[in-house]
Protein backbone atom coordinates (compact mmCIF):
# COMPACT_ATOMS: atom_id res chain seq x y z
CA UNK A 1 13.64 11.24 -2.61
CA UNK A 2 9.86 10.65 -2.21
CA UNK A 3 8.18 7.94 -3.72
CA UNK A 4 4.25 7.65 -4.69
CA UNK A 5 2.61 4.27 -3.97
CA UNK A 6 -0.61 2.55 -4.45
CA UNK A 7 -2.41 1.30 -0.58
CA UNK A 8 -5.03 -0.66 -0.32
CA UNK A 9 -6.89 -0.37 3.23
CA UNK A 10 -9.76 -2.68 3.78
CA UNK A 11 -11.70 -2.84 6.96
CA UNK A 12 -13.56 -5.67 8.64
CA UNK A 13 -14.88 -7.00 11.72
CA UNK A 14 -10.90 -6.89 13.49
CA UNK A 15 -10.11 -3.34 11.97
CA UNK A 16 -8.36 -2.29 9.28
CA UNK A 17 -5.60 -3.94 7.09
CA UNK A 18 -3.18 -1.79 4.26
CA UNK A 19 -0.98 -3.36 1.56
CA UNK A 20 0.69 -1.84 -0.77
CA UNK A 21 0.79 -3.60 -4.50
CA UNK A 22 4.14 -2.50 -5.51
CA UNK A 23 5.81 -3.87 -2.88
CA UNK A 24 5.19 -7.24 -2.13
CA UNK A 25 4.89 -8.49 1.52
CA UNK A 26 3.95 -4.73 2.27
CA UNK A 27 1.18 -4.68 4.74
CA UNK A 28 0.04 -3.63 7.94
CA UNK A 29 -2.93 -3.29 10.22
CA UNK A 30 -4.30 -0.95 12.78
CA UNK A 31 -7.64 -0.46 14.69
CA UNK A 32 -8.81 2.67 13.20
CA UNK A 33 -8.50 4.44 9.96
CA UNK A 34 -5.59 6.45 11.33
CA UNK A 35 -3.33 3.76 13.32
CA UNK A 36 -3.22 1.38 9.74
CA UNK A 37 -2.50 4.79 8.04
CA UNK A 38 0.41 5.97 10.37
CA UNK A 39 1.57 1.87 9.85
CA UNK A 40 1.71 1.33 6.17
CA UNK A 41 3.57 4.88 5.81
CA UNK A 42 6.60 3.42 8.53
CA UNK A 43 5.97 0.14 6.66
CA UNK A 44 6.45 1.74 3.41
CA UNK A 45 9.17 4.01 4.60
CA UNK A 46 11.46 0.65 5.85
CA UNK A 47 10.50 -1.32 2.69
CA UNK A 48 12.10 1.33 0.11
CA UNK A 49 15.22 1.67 2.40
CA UNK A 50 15.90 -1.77 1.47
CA UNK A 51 15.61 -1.80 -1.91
CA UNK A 52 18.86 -1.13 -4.66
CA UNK A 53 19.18 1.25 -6.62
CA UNK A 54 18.16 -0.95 -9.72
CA UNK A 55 14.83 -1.61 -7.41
CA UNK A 56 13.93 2.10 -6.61
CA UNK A 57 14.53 3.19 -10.10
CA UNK A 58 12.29 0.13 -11.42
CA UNK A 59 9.49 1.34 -8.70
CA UNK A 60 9.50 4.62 -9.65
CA UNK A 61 8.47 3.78 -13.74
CA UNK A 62 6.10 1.03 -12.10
CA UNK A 63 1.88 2.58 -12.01
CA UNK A 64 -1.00 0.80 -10.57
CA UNK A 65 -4.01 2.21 -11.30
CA UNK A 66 -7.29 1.80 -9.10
CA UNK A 67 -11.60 2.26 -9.56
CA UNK A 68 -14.19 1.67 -8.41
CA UNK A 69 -16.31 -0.51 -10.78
CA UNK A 70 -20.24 -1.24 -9.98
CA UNK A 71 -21.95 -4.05 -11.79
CA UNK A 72 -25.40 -5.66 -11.92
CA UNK A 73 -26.50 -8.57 -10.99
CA UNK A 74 -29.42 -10.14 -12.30
């Protein structure tokens, strides 16, 4: 069954870091764009194999939605 999930990759000074909001504790890290991205997916991948039933059905109905928001500052 395939699953669609929310990541959030930030990047700094070390690399890169990915979470993912639904899942708590769901996070990962890599030195390029592609290595966090390969990481989160596995990371992803073993999280949801160790959920119930009751869980997987509960993530599936869960949405996070994302933006981008720009504001001024005086």
């Amino acid at each position: 069954m395939a699953y669609k999930v929310s990541i959030v990759i930030e990047k700094d000074e070390y690399g890169y870091y990915a979470y993912c909001p639904e899942l708590p504790g769901c996070q990962s890290q890599g030195d390029s764009l592609e290595e966090v991205q390969t990481h989160i997916k596995e990371a992803v991948e073993i999280y949801i194999e160790t959920l119930s039933n009751s869980e997987k059905q509960a993530l599936q109905n869960k949405e996070i939605l994302t933006m981008i928001l720009e504001v001024k500052v005086a």
